[in-house]
PDB file of N, CA and C in Angstrom:
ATOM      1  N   UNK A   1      -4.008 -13.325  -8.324  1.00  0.00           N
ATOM      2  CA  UNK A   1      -5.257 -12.696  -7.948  1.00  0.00           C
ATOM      3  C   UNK A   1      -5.003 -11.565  -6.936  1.00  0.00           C
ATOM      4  N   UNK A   2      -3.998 -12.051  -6.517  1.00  0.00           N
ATOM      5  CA  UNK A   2      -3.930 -10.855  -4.908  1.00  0.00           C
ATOM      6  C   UNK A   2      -3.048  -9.375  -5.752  1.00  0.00           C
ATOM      7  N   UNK A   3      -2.216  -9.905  -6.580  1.00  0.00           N
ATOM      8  CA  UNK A   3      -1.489  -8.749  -7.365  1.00  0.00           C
ATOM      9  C   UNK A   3      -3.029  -7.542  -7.949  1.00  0.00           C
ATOM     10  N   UNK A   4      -3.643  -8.210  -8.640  1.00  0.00           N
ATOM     11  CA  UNK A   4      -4.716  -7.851  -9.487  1.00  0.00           C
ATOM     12  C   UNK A   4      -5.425  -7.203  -8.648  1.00  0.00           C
ATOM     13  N   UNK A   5      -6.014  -7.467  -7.376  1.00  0.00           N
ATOM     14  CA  UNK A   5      -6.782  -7.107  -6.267  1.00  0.00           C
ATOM     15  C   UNK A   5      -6.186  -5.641  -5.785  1.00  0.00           C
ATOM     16  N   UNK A   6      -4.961  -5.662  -5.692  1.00  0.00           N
ATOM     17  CA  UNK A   6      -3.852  -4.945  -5.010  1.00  0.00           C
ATOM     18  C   UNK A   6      -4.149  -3.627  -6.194  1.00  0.00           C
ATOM     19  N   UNK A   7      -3.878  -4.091  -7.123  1.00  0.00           N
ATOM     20  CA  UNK A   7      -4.263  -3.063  -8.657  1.00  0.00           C
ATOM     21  C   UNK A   7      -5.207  -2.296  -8.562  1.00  0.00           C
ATOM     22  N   UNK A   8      -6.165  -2.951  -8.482  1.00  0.00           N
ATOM     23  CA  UNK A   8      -7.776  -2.429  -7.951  1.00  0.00           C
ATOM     24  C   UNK A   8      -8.247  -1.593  -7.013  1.00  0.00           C
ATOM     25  N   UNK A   9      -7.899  -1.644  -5.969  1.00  0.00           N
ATOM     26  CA  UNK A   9      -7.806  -0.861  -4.775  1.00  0.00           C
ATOM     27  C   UNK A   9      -6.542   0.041  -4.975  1.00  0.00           C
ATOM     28  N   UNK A  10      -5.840  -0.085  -5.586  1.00  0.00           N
ATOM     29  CA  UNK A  10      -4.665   1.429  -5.989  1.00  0.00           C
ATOM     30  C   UNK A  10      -5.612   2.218  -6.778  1.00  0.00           C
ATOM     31  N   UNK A  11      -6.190   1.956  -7.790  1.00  0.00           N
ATOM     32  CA  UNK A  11      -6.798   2.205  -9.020  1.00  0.00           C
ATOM     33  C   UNK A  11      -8.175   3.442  -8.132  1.00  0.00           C
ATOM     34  N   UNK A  12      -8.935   2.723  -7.390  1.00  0.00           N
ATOM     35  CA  UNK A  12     -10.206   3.337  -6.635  1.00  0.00           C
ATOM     36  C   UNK A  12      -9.675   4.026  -5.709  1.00  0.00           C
ATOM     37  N   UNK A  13      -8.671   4.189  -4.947  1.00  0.00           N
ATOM     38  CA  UNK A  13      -7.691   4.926  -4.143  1.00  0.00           C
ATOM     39  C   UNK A  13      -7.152   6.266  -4.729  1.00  0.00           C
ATOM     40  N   UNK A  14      -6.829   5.789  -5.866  1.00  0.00           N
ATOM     41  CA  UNK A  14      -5.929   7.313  -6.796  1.00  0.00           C
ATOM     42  C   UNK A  14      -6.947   8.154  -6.933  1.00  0.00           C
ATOM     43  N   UNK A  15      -8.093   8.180  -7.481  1.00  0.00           N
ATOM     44  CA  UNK A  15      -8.922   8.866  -7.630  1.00  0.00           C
ATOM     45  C   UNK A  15      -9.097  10.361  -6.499  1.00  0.00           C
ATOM     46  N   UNK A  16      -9.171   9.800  -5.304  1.00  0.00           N
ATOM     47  CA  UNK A  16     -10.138  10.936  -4.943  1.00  0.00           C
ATOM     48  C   UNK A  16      -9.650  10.215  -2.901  1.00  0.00           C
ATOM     49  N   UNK A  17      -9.812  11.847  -2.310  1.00  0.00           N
ATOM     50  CA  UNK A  17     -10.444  11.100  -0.963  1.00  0.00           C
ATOM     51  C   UNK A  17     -10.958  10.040  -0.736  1.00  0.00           C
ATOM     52  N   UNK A  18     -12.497  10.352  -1.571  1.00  0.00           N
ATOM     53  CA  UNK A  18     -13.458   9.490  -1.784  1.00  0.00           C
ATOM     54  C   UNK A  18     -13.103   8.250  -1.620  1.00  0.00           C
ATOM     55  N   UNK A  19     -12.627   7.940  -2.645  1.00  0.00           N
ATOM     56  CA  UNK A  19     -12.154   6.801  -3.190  1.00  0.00           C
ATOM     57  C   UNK A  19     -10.953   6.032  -1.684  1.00  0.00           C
ATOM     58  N   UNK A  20     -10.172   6.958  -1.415  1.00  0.00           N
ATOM     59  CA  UNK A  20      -9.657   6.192  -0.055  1.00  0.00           C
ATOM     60  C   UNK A  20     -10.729   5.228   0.605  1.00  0.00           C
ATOM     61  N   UNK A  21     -11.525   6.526   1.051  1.00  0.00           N
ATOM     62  CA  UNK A  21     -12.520   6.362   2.030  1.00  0.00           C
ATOM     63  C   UNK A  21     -13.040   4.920   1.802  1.00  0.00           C
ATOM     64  N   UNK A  22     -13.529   4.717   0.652  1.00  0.00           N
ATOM     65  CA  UNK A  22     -14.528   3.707  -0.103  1.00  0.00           C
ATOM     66  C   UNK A  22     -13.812   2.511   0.606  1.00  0.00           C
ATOM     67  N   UNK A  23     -12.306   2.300  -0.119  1.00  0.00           N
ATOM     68  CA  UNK A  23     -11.549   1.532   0.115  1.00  0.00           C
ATOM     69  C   UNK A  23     -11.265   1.007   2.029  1.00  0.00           C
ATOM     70  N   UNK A  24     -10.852   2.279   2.628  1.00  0.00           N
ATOM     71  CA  UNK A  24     -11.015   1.985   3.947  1.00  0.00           C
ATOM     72  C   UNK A  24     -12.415   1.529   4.446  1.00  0.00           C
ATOM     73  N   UNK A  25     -13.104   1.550   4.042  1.00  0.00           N
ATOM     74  CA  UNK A  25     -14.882   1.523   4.841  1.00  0.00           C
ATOM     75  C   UNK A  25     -14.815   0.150   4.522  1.00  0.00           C
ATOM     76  N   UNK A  26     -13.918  -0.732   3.304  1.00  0.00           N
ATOM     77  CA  UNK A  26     -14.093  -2.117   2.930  1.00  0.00           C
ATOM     78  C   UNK A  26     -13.476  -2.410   3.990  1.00  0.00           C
ATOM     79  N   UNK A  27     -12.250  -2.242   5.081  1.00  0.00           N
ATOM     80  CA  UNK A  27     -11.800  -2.878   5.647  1.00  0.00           C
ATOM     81  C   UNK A  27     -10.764  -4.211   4.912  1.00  0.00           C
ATOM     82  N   UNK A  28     -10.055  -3.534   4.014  1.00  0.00           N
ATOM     83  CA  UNK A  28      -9.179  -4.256   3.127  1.00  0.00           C
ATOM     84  C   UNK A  28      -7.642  -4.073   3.502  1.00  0.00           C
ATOM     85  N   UNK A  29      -7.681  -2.942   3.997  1.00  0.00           N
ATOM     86  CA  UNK A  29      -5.842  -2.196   4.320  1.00  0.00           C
ATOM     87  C   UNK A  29      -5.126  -3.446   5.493  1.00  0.00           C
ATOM     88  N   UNK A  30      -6.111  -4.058   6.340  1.00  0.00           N
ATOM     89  CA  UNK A  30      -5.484  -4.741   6.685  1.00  0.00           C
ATOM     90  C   UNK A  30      -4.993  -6.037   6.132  1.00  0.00           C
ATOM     91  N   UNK A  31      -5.423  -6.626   5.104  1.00  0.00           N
ATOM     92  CA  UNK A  31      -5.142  -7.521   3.900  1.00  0.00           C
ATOM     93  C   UNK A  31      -3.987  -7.121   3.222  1.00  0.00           C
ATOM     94  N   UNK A  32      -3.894  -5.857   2.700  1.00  0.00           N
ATOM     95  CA  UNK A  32      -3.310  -5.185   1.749  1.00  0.00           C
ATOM     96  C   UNK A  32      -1.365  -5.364   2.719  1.00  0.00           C
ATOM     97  N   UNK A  33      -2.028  -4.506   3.958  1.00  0.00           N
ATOM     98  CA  UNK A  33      -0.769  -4.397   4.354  1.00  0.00           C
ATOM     99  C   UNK A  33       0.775  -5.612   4.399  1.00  0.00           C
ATOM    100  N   UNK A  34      -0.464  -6.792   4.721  1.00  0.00           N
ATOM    101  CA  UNK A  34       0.858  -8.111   4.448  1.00  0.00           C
ATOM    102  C   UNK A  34       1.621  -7.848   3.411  1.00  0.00           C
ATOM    103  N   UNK A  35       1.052  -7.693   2.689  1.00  0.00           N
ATOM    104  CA  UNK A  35       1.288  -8.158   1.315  1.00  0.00           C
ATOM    105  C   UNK A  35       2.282  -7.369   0.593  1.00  0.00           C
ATOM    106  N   UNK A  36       2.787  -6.685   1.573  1.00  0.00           N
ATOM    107  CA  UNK A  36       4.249  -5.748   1.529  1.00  0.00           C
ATOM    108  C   UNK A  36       5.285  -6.507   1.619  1.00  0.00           C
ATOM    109  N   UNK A  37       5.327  -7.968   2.305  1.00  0.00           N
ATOM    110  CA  UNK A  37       6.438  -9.006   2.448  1.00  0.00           C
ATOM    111  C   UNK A  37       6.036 -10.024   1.847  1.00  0.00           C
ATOM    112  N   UNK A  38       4.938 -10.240   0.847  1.00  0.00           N
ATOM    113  CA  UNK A  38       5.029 -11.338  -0.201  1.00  0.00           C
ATOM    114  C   UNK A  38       6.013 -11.382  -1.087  1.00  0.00           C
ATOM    115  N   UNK A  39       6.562 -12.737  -1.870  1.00  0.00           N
ATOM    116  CA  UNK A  39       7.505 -13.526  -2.333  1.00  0.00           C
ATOM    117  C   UNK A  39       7.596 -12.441  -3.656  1.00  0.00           C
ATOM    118  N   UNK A  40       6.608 -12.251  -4.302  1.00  0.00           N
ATOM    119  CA  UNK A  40       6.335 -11.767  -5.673  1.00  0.00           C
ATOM    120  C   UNK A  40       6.802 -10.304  -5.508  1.00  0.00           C
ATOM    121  N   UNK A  41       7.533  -9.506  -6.267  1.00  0.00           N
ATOM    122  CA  UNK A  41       7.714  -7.988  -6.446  1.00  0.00           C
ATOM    123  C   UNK A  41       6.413  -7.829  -7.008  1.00  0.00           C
ATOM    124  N   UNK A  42       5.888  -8.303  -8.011  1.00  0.00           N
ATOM    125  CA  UNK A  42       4.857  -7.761  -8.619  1.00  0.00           C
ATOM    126  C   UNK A  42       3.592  -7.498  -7.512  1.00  0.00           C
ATOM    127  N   UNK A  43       3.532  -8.138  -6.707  1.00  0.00           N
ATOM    128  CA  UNK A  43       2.695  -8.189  -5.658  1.00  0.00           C
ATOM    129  C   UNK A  43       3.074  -7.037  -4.778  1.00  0.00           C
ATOM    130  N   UNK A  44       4.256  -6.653  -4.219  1.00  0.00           N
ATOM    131  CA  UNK A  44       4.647  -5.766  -3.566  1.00  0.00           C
ATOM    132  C   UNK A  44       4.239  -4.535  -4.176  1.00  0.00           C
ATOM    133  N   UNK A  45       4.668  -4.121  -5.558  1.00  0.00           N
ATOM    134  CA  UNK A  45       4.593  -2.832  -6.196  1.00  0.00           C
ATOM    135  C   UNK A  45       2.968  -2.603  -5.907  1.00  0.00           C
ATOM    136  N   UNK A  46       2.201  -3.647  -6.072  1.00  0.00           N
ATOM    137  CA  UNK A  46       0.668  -2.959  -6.580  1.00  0.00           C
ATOM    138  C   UNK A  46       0.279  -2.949  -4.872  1.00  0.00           C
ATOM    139  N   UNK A  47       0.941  -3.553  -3.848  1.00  0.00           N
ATOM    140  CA  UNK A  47       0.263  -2.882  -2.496  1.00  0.00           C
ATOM    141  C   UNK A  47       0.883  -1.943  -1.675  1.00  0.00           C
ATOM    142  N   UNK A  48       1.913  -1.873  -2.471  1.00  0.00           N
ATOM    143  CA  UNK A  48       3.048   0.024  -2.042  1.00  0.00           C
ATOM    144  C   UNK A  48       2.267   0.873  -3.066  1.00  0.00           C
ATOM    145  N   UNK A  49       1.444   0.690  -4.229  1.00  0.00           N
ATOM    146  CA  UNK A  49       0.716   1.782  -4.734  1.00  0.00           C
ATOM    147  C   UNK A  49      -0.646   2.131  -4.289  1.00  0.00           C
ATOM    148  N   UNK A  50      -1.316   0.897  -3.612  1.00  0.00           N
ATOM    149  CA  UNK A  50      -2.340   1.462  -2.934  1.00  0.00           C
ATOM    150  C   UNK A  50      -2.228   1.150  -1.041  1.00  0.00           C
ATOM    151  N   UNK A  51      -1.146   1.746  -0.822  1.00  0.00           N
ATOM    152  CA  UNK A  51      -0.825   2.224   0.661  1.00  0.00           C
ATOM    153  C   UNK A  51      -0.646   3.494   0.641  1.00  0.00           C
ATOM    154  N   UNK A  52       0.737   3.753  -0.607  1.00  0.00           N
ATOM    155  CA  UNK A  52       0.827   5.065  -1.120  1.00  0.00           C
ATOM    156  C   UNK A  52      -0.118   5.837  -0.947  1.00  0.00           C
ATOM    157  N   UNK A  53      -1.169   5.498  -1.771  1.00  0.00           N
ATOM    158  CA  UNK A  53      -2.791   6.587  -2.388  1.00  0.00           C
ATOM    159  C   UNK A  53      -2.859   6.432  -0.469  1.00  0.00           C
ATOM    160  N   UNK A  54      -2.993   6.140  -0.180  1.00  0.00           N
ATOM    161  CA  UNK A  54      -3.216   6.161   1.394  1.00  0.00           C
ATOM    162  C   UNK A  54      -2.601   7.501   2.215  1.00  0.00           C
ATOM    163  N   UNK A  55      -1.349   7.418   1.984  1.00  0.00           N
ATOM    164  CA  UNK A  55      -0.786   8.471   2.540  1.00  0.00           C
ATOM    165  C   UNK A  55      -1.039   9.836   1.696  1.00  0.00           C
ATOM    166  N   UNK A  56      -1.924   9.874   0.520  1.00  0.00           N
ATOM    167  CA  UNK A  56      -1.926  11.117   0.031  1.00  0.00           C
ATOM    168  C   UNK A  56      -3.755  11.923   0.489  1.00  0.00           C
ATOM    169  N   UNK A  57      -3.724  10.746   1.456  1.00  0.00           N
ATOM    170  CA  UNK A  57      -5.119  11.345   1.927  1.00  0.00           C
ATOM    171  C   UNK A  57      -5.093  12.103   2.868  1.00  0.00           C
ATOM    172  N   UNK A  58      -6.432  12.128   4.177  1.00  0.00           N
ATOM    173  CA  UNK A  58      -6.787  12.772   4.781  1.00  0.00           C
ATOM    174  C   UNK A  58      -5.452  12.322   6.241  1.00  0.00           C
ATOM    175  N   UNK A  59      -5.646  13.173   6.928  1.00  0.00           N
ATOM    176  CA  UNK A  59      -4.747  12.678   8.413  1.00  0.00           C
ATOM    177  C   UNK A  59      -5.225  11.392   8.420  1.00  0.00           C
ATOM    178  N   UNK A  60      -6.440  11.226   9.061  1.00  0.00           N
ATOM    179  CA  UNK A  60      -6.941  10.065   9.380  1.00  0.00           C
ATOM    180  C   UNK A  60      -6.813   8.511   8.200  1.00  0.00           C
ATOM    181  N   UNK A  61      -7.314   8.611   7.043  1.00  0.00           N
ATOM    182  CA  UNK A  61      -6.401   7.715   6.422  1.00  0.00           C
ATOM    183  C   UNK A  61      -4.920   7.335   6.418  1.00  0.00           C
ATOM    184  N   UNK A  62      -4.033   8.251   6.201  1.00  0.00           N
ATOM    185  CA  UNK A  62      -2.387   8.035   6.555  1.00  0.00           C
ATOM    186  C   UNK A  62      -2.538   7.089   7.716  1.00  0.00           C
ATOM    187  N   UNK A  63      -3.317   7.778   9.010  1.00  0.00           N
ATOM    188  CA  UNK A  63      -2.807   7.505  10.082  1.00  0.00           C
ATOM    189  C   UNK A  63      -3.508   5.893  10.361  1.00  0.00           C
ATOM    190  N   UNK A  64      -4.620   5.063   9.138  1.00  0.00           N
ATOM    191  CA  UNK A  64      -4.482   4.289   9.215  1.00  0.00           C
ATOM    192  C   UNK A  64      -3.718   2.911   8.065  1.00  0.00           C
ATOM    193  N   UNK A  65      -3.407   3.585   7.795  1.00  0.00           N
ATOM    194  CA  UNK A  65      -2.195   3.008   7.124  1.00  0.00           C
ATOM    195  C   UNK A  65      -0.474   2.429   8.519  1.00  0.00           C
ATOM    196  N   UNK A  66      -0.455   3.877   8.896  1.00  0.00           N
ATOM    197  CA  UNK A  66       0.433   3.494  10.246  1.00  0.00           C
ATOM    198  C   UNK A  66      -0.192   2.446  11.128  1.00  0.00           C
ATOM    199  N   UNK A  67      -1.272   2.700  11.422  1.00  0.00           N
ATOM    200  CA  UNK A  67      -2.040   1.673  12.339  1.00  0.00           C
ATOM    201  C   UNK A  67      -2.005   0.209  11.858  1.00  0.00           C
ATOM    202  N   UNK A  68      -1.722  -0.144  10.821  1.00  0.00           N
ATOM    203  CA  UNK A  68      -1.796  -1.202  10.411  1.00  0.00           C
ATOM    204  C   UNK A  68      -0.377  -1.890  10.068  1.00  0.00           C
ATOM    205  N   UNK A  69       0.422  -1.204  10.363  1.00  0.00           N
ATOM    206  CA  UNK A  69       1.836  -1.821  10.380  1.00  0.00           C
ATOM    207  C   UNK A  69       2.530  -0.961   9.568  1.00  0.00           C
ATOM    208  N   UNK A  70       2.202  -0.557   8.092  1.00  0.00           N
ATOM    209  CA  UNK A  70       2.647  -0.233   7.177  1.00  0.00           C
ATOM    210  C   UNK A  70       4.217   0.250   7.006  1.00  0.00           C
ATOM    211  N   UNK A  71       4.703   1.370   8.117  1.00  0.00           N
ATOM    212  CA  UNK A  71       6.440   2.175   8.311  1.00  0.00           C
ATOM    213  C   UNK A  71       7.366   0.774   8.452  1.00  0.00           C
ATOM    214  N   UNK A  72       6.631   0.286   9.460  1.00  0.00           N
ATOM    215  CA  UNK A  72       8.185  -1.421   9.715  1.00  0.00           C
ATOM    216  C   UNK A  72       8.243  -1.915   8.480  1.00  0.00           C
ATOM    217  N   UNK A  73       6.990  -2.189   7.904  1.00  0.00           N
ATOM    218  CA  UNK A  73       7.078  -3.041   6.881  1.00  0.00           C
ATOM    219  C   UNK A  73       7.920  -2.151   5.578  1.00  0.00           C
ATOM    220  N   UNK A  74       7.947  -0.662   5.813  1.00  0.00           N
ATOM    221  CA  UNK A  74       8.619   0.031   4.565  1.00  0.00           C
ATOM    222  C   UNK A  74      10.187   0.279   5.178  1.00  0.00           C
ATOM    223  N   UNK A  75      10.431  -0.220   6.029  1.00  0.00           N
ATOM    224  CA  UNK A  75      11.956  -0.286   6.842  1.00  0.00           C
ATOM    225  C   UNK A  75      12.253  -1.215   6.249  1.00  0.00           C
ATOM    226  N   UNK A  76      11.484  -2.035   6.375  1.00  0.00           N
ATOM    227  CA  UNK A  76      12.239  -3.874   5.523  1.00  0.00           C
ATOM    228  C   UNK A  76      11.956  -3.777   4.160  1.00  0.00           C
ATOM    229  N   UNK A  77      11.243  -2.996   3.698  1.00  0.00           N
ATOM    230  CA  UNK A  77      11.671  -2.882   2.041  1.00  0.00           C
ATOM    231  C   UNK A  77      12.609  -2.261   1.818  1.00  0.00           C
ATOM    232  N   UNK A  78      12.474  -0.965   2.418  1.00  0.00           N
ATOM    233  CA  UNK A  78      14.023  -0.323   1.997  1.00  0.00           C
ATOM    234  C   UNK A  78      15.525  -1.143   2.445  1.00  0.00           C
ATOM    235  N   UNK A  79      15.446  -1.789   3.617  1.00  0.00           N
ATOM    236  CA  UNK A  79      16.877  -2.248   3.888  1.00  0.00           C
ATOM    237  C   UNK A  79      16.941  -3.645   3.549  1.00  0.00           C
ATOM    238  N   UNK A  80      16.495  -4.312   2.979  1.00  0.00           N
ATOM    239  CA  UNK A  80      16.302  -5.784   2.689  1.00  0.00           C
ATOM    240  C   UNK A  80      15.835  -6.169   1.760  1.00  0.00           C
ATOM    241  N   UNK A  81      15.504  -5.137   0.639  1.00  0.00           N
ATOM    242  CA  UNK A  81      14.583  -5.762  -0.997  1.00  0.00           C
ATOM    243  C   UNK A  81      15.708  -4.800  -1.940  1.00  0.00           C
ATOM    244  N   UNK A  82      16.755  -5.864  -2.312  1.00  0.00           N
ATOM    245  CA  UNK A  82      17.542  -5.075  -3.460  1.00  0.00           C
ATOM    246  C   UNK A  82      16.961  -4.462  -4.626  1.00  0.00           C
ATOM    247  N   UNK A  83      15.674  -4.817  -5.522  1.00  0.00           N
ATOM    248  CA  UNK A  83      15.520  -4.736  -6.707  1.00  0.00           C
ATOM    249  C   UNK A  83      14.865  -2.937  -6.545  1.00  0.00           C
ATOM    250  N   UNK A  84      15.545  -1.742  -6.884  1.00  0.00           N
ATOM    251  CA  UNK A  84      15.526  -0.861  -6.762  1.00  0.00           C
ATOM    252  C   UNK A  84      13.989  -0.012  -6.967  1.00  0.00           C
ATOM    253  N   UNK A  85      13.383  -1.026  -7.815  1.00  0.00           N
ATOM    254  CA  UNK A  85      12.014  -0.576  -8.251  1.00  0.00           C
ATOM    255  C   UNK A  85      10.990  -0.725  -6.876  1.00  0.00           C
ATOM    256  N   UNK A  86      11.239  -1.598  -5.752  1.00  0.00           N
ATOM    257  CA  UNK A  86      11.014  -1.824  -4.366  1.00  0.00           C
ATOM    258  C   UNK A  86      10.892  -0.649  -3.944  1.00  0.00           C
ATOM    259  N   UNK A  87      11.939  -0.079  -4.261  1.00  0.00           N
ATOM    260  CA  UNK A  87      12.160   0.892  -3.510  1.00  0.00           C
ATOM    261  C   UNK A  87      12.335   2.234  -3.286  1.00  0.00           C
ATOM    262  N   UNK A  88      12.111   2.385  -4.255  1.00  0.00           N
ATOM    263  CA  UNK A  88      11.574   3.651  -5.170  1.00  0.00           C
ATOM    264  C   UNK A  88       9.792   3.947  -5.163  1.00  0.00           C
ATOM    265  N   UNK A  89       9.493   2.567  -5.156  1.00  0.00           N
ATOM    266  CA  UNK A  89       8.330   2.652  -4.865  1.00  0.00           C
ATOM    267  C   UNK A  89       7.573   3.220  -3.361  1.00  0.00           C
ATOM    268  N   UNK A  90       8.480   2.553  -2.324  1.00  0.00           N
ATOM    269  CA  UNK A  90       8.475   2.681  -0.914  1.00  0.00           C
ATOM    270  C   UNK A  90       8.669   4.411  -0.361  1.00  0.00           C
ATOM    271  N   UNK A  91       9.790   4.920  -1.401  1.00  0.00           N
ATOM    272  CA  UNK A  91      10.074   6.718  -1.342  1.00  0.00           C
ATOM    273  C   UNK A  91       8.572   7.272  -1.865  1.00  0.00           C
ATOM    274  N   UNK A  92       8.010   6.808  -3.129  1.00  0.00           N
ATOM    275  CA  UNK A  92       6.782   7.851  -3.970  1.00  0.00           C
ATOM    276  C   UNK A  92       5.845   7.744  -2.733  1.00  0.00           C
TER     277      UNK A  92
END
């Protein structure tokens, strides 16, 4: 469910500012952000794609993405998650 969720909020994110916005105004990024060190890759990929859509927004979105942990947590993907698709993901 949390993979699927994670999907969802990438999905309404890609779109548009807007669509950040929407997403931030839910107050979800802080949910989202754990979920960068869950067990599952599949889980990881879909909340590095809507952190991502994060950083392709406004200052103020990026900058809450940082606010919420997000860079440490992409330090420990890159130096500690072998499966390359991790981490490739963590660069887009």
């Amino acid at each position: 469910v949390k993979t699927d969720a994670c999907w969802a909020l990438s999905y309404i994110s890609a779109a548009s500012v807007e669509g950040i916005q929407r997403v931030l105004e839910a107050h979800v990024i802080g949910k989202v952000t754990p979920l960068l060190s869950a067990p599952s890759t599949a889980t990881k990929t879909a909340a590095l794609r809507t952190i991502g859509n994060f950083a392709t927004g406004t200052d103020a979105q990026a900058q809450a993405i940082i606010d919420h942990g997000a860079l440490a947590a992409f330090h420990t993907l890159l130096h500690n998650h072998p499966p390359c698709a991790v981490q490739k993901e963590v660069c887009w």
